[in-house]
Each structure stands twice: as C-alpha cells, then as structure tokens.
Protein backbone atom coordinates (compact mmCIF):
# COMPACT_ATOMS: atom_id res chain seq x y z
CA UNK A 1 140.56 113.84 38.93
CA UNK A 2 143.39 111.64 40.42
CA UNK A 3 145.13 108.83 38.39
CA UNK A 4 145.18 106.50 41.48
CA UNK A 5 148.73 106.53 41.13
CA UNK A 6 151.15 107.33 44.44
CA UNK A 7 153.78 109.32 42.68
CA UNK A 8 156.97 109.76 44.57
CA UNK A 9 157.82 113.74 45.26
CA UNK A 10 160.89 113.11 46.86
CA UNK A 11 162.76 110.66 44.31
CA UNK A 12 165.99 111.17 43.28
CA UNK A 13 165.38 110.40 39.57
CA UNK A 14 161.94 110.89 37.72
CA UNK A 15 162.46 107.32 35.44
CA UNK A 16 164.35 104.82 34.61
CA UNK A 17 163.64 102.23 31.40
CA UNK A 18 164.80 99.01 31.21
CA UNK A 19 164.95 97.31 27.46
CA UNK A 20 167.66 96.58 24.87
CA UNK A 21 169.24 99.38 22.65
CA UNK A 22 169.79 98.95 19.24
CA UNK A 23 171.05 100.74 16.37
CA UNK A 24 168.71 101.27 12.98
CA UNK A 25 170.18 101.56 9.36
CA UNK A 26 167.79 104.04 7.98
CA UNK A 27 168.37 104.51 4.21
CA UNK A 28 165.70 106.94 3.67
CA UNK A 29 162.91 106.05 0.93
CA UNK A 30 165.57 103.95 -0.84
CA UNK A 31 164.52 99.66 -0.15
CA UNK A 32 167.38 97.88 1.45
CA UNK A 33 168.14 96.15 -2.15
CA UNK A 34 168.86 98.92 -3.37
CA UNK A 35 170.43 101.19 -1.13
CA UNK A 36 174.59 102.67 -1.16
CA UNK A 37 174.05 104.66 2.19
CA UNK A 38 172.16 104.90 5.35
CA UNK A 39 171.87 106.80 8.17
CA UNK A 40 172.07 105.61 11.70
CA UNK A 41 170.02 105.91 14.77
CA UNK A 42 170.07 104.70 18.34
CA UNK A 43 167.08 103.55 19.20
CA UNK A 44 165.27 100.75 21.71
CA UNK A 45 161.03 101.36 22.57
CA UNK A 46 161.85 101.18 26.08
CA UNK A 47 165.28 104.03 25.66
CA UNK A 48 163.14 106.25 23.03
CA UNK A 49 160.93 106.94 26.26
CA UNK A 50 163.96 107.73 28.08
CA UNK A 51 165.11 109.73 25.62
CA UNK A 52 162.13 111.57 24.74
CA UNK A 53 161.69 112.22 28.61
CA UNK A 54 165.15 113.66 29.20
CA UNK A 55 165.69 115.32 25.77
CA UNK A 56 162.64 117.12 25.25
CA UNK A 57 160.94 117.29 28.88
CA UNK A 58 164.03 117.99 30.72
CA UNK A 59 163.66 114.97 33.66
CA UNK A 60 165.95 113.22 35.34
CA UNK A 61 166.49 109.84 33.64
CA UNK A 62 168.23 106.40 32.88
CA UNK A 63 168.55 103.47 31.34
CA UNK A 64 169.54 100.09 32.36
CA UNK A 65 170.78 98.11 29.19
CA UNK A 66 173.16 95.30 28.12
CA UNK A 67 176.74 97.37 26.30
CA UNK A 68 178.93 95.07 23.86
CA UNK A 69 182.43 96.80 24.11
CA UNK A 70 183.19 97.50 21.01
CA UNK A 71 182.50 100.32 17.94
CA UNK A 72 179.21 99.97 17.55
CA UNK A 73 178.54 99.39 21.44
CA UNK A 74 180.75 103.09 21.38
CA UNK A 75 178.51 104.89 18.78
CA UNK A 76 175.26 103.68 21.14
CA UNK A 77 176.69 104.76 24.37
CA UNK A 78 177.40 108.18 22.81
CA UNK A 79 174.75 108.63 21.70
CA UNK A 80 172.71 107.81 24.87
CA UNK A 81 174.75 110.57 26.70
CA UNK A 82 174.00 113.03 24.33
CA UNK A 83 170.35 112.38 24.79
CA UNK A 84 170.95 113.21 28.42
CA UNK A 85 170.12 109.67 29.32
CA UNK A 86 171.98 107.95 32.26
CA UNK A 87 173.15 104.36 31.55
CA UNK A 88 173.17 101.31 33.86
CA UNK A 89 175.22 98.68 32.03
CA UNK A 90 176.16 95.32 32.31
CA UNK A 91 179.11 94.90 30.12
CA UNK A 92 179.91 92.16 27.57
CA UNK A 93 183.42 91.85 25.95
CA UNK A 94 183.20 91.34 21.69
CA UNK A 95 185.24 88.67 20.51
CA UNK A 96 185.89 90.96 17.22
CA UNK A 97 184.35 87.88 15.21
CA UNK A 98 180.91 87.02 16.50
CA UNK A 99 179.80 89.08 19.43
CA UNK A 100 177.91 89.23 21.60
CA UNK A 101 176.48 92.06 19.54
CA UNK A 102 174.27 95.35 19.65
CA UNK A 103 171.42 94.75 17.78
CA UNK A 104 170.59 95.61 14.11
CA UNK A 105 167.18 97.40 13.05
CA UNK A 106 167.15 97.70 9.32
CA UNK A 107 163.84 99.80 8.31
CA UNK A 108 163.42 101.81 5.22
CA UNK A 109 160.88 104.42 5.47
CA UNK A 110 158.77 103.41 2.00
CA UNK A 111 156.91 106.43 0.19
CA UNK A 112 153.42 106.52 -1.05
CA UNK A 113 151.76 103.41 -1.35
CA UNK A 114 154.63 102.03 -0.45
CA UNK A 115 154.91 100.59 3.08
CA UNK A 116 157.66 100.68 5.59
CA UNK A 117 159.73 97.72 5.49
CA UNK A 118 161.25 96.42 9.35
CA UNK A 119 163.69 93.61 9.90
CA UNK A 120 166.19 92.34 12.32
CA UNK A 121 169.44 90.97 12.85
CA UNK A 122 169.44 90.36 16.62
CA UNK A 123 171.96 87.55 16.33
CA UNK A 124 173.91 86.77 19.46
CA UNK A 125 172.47 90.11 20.77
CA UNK A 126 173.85 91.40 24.10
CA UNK A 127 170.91 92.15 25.64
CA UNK A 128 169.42 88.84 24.94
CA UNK A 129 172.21 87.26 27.03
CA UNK A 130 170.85 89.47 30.71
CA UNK A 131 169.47 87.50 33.24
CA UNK A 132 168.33 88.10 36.58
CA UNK A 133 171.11 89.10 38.95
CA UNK A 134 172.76 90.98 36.58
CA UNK A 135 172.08 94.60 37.92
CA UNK A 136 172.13 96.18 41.76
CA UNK A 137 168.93 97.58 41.75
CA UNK A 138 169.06 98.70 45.06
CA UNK A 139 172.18 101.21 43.48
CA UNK A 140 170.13 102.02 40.92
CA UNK A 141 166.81 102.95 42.44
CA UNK A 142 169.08 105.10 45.69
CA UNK A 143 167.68 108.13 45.96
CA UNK A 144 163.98 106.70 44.66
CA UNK A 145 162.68 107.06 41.52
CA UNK A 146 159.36 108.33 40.46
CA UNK A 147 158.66 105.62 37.73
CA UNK A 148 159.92 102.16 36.26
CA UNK A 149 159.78 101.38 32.62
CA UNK A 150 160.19 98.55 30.16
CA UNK A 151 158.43 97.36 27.12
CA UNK A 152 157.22 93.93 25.31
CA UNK A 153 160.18 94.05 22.57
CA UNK A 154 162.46 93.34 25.75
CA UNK A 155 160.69 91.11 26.95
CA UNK A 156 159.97 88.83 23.39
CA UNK A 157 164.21 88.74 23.07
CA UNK A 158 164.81 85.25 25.24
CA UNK A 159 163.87 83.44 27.82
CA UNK A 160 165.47 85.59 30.54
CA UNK A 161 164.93 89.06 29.72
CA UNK A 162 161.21 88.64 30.59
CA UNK A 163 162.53 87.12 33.93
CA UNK A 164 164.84 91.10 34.42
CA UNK A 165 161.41 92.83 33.96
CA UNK A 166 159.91 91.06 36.43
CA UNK A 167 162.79 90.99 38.52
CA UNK A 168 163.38 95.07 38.25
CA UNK A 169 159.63 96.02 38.33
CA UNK A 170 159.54 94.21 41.57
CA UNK A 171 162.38 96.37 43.12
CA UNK A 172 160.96 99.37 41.50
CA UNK A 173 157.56 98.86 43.91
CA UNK A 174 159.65 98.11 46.75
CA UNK A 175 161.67 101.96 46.13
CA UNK A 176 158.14 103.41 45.82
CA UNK A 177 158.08 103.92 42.09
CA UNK A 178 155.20 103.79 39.52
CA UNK A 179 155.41 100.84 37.03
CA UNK A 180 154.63 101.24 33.57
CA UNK A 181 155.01 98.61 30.50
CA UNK A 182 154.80 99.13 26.47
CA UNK A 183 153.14 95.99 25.45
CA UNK A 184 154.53 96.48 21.60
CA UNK A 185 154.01 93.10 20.40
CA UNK A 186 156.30 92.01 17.34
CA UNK A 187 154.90 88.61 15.62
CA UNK A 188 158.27 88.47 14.50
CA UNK A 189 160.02 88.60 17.22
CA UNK A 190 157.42 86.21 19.55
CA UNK A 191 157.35 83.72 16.68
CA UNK A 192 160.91 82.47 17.25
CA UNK A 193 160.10 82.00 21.00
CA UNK A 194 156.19 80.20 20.42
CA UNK A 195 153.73 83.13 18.93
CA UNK A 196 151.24 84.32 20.60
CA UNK A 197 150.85 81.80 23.68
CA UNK A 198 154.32 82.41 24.38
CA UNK A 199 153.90 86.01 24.08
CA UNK A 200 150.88 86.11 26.56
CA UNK A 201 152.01 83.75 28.84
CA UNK A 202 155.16 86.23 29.65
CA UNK A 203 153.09 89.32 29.13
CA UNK A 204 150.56 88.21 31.39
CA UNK A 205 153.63 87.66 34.58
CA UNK A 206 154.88 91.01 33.35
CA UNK A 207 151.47 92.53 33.68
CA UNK A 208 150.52 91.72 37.42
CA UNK A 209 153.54 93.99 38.12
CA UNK A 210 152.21 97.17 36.64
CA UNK A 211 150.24 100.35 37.36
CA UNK A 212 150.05 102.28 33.05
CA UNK A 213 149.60 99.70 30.42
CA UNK A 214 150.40 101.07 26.93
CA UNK A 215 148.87 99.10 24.23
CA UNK A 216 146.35 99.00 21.09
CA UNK A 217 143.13 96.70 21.35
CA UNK A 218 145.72 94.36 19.02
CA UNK A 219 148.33 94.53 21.30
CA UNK A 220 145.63 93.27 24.49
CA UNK A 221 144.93 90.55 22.58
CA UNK A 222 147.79 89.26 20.60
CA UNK A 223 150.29 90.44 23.27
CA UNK A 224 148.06 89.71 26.48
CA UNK A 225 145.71 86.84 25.50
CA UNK A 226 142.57 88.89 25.88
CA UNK A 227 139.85 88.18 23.53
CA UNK A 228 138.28 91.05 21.34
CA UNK A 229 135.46 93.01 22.16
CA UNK A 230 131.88 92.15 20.37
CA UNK A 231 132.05 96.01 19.36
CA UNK A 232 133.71 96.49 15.96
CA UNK A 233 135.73 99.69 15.28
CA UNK A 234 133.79 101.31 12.32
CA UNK A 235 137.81 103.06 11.50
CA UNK A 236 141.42 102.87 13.11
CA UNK A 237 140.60 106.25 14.62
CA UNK A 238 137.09 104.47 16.45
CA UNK A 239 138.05 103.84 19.97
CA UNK A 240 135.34 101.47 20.76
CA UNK A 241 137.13 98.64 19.94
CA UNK A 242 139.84 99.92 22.80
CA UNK A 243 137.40 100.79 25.33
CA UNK A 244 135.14 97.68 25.10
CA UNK A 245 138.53 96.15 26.33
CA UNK A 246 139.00 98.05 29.82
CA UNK A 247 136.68 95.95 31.98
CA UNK A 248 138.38 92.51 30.81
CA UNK A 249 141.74 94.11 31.18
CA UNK A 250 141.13 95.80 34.67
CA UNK A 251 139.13 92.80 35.94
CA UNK A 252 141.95 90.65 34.93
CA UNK A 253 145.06 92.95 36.13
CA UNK A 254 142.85 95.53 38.85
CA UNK A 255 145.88 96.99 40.34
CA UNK A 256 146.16 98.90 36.65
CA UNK A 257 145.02 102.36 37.01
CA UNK A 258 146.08 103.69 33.18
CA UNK A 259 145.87 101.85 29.98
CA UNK A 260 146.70 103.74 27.05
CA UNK A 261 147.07 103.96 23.06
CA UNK A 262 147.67 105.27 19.92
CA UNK A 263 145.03 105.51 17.11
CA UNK A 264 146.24 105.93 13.20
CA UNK A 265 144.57 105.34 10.55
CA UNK A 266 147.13 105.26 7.50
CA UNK A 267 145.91 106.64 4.21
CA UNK A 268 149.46 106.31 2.43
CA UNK A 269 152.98 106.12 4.30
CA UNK A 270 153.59 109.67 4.56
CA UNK A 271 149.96 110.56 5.31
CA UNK A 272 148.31 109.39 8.09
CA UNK A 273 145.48 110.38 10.35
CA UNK A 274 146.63 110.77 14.14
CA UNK A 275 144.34 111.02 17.76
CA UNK A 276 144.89 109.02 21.00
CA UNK A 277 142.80 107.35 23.74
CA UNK A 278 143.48 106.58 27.23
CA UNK A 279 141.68 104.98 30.19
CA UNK A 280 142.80 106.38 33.58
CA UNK A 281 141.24 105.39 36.73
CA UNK A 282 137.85 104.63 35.66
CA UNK A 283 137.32 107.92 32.87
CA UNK A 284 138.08 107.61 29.09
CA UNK A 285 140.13 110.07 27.39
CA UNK A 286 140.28 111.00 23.74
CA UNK A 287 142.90 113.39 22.18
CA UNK A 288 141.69 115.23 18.75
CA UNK A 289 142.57 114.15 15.21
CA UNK A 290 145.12 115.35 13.28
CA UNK A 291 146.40 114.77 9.93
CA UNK A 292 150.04 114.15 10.01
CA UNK A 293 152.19 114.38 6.73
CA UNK A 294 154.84 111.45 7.96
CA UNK A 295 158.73 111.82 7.19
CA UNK A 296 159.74 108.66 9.65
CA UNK A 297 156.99 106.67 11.66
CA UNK A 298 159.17 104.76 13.62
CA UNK A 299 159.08 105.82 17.20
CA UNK A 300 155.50 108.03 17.01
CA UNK A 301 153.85 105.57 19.54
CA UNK A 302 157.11 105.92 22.37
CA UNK A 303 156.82 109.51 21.48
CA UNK A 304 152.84 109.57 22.59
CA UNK A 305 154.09 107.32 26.03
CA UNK A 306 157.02 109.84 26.32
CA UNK A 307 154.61 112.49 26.79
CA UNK A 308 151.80 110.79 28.45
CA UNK A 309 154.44 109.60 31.33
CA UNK A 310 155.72 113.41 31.35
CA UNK A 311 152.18 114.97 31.94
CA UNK A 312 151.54 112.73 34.84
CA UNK A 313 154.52 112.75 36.76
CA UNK A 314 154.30 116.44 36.95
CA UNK A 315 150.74 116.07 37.33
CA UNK A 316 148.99 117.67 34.36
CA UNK A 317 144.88 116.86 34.67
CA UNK A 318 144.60 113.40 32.98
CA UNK A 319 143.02 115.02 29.22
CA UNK A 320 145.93 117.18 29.21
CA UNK A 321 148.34 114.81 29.89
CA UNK A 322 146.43 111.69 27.02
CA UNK A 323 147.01 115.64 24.59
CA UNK A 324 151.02 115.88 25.58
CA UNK A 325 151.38 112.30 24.59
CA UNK A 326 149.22 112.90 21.73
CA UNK A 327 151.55 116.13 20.22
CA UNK A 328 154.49 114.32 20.69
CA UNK A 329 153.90 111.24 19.38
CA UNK A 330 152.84 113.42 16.19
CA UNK A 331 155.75 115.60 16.32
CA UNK A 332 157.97 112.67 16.53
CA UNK A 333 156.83 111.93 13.13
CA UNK A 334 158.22 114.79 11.08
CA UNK A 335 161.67 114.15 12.02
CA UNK A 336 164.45 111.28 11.34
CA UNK A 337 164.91 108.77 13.68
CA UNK A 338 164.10 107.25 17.00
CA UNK A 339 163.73 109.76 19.29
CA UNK A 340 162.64 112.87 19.61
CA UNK A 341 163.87 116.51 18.13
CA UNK A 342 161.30 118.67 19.76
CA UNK A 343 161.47 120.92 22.63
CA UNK A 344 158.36 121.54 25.28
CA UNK A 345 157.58 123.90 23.68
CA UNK A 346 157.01 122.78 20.18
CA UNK A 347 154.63 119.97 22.06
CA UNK A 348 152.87 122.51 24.51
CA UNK A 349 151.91 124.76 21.37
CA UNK A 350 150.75 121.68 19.26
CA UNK A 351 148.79 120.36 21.73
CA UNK A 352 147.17 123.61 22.84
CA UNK A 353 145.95 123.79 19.02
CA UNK A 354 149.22 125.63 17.39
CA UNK A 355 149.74 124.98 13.70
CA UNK A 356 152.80 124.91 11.38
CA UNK A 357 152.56 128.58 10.42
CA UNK A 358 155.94 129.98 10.64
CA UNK A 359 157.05 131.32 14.20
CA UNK A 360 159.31 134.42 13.65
C-alpha cells in the first residue's frame, strides 16, 4: 500500500528539524526541592527526532536552531555533534548577565505513584527571538532533502517562531521534501501566548503546510481546535477516540496523508502500558501492547515519530513502519534522557517480537 507521499530518492539529506534546543536538569527520582545534583541532557521534540534519526537509524540529518554563544550554548552544540546531527544556526551573542539564553527544562522523573514533575525557565530564550528571514533555506535544503520537520513546542514559544515554520515548511515543498509536524501541545506553554484559541489559530496555519501529522485525539483538539469524537475511548490504549477523528481532520487539512500517535495508559510512573495507532492514506494501523517498566518517559513519543519517519523514508510497508515507531518509542523509555541509546537493531528485534532475555 502507498502512503501517498512523493518521497525524494535523490536528496542530498534524508531530514532536517526545525525547533528550539534546550537543555534538561534531570535529578533522577529526587523532586527539585530537594535535590544536590542533576544530570543534564540536550534535548528539543523537534532535535530528539533528529537525533533519534541520525543516532540510531544512521540518516543523513540536521537541525536548524537558534545558538546563544556561550557555556551552556557550548555544552548543546556538543552535544548535537555527537548525536551526528548537523546544525543550522543563527547565532546570538550572551551578554554574560541576562542572555539571550538556551532554554531550561527542569523535570524530575517521580517514582511510583508519584508523577513526573515538568517546568520551564525559557526566559529571554534564544530561540524565541528567530523570525522569518533569519535562515537561507535555499543553502540549507541544496542538494534536496527527503523530509521537513518541526513541532508545536516551537511553535507555542512567541509570536514569530510559528511565522519560521511556516516560512521553512514552505521552502521545504518548493525543494521537493515531505512535511511533517509534532503537534505536542503544552497548556503551559500556549497559556502565556492566549490558551487554546491561540494555540489553534497558529496550529491550524502550520497545518495546511503538512503531509504526517503526529498527535493524540487531545492534541487534535486542544492543539488544532477540532472537536471530540461522539465515540468515547473505553481505556488510553482504545483507539476509537483517535480514529473517530480522521475524517474531521482530513476533511479539514486533505492534503494530509499520515496522522499518527502514541497510546499509554499509565498504571504508576515506572509502569505503563505501551501500543500505537496511525492513519496513513485512508487504512488504520495499530501496533501491539506492551508493558513497559519506565526509567525516564520524557522523549518516548519523539522516539515513536523517530521511527515512524525512519520506516517510511526507506519505505517499510505502512504496519511495519506504525511497529518501528512503536519499539522505539518504548525503547526510548528504559534509558536516561532525551534521545535515544538504541541501535537498529535493538528496535528491529523488539518490534519483530524480541524480548529482554539476555543476548550473549
């Protein structure tokens, strides 16, 4: 079965993201109030994918971001290279008092029945300050590219980043590539810029640009303005609720040809149950269950887009692709950190039906 998708043999480059990258303070199971240390990791939804795609997958990728020049703009940037990640910057000097800045994630991991705690400081953030105009996207798509990226956390950061999206997914279709877009709605982050109406008035511009929507039956209607579906969910893991969605959101956005999710249904923070669901070109997709025992959340759903994006650019049958994004997403999940630690391997076997015996 075809995606309906006119992938780009040729390209130079397989993807490129587009979204801000951040660094998150990770103290472990320890609350913030608490803590004496913390880890760090480099992270951004829209550079995870980027990440995942070049780290694990072995493509051909970049990242166009916003770099303050300074330490913590040094640790990010190293960190991005040794991902295998190629950055497209636009530089800000730090004034050594006040910024502009790289953003701060601060997320402790909870344990039990304790949640997962996620907050920001994102003041005077660098990537907040990019505006159209700020990047040669005719340098940075030469050669082609295979597929455009970016995500709704960029997007929710100010007034302008939205306007980049647009801007770059634009001259992505013009240089032949695929356009994808996370819709990862934040409340927190929308409700600084108007809540929801802000969030679907942007998402919606953002939207008639794009061929793969990623996004939850929450996210299409918090994020996109769509109402719900008359069909209830009878559990997270029901993807009727999703589904019932398709024909609003393709009748709405028709050029779409993919929209795509995770499903979890969280029994306690390190034990959650995992499958995946995905629309493509008119048939429904559904990945297995499994039960996951969690060490760090964070990043399981760019994981699961990481792999989805891998299976069809090389063009793994559509089920097979929804089970690579599926594995990933779950492997993601057993290590610390953003981004991923697994190989193709490790994701191939799990998805094929491997378990975690030992492999000698």
């Amino acid at each position: 079965m075809s995606y309906g998708l006119d992938i780009n043999a040729d390209a130079a480059r397989d993807f490129i993201s587009l979204g801000a990258l951040v660094h998150r303070l990770d103290p472990g199971i320890i609350p913030f109030r608490k803590a004496h240390t913390c880890e760090i990791h480099v992270s951004g939804g829209e550079f995870n994918t980027a990440a995942n795609l070049a780290n694990c997958f072995g493509l051909n990728t970049g990242v166009v971001s916003a770099m303050a020049d300074y330490p913590i703009g040094d640790l990010i940037a190293e960190r991005v290279r040794a991902m295998g990640v190629t950055p497209f910057y636009k530089h800000f000097a730090h004034n050594g008092v006040n910024g502009p800045n790289m953003a701060t994630v601060y997320s402790d991991r909870g344990q039990g029945v304790r949640a997962p705690v996620v907050f920001y400081n994102r003041c005077n953030e660098a990537a907040a300050q990019l505006k159209p105009g700020d990047f040669d996207w005719d340098a940075i798509f030469a050669g082609g590219v295979r597929w455009f990226h970016s995500g709704g956390i960029f997007a929710a950061l100010s007034p302008t980043t939205s306007e980049v999206i647009i801007e770059g997914m634009q001259a992505a279709k013009a240089a032949g590539a695929v356009v994808s877009y996370d819709l990862n709605f934040r409340a927190k982050l929308w409700q600084i810029w108007g809540g929801e109406d802000r969030a679907s008035e942007v998402n919606r511009r953002i939207v008639e640009n794009v061929d793969v929507l990623v996004g939850n039956e929450e996210d299409l209607q918090t994020g996109l303005g769509i109402p719900g579906p008359e069909v209830a969910a009878t559990s997270k893991l029901d993807p009727s609720a999703f589904t019932a969605m398709i024909d609003q959101v393709v009748g709405q956005f028709p050029q779409v040809k993919t929209v795509a999710t995770t499903l979890r249904e969280v029994h306690s923070t390190n034990r959650h149950s995992w499958s995946a669901v995905a629309w493509i070109n008119g048939e429904t997709h559904l990945a297995p269950t499994a039960e996951l025992d969690v060490y760090d959340r964070v990043g399981g759903g760019d994981g699961f887009a990481s792999g989805l994006i891998y299976g069809t650019i090389t063009g793994e049958e559509p089920a097979d692709a929804v089970r690579l994004g599926w594995a990933h997403g779950a492997l993601i999940t057993t290590f610390p950190g953003d981004t991923t630690m697994a190989t193709v391997d490790d994701v191939r076997a799990f998805a094929a039906g491997g378990s975690a015996r030992i492999r000698r």
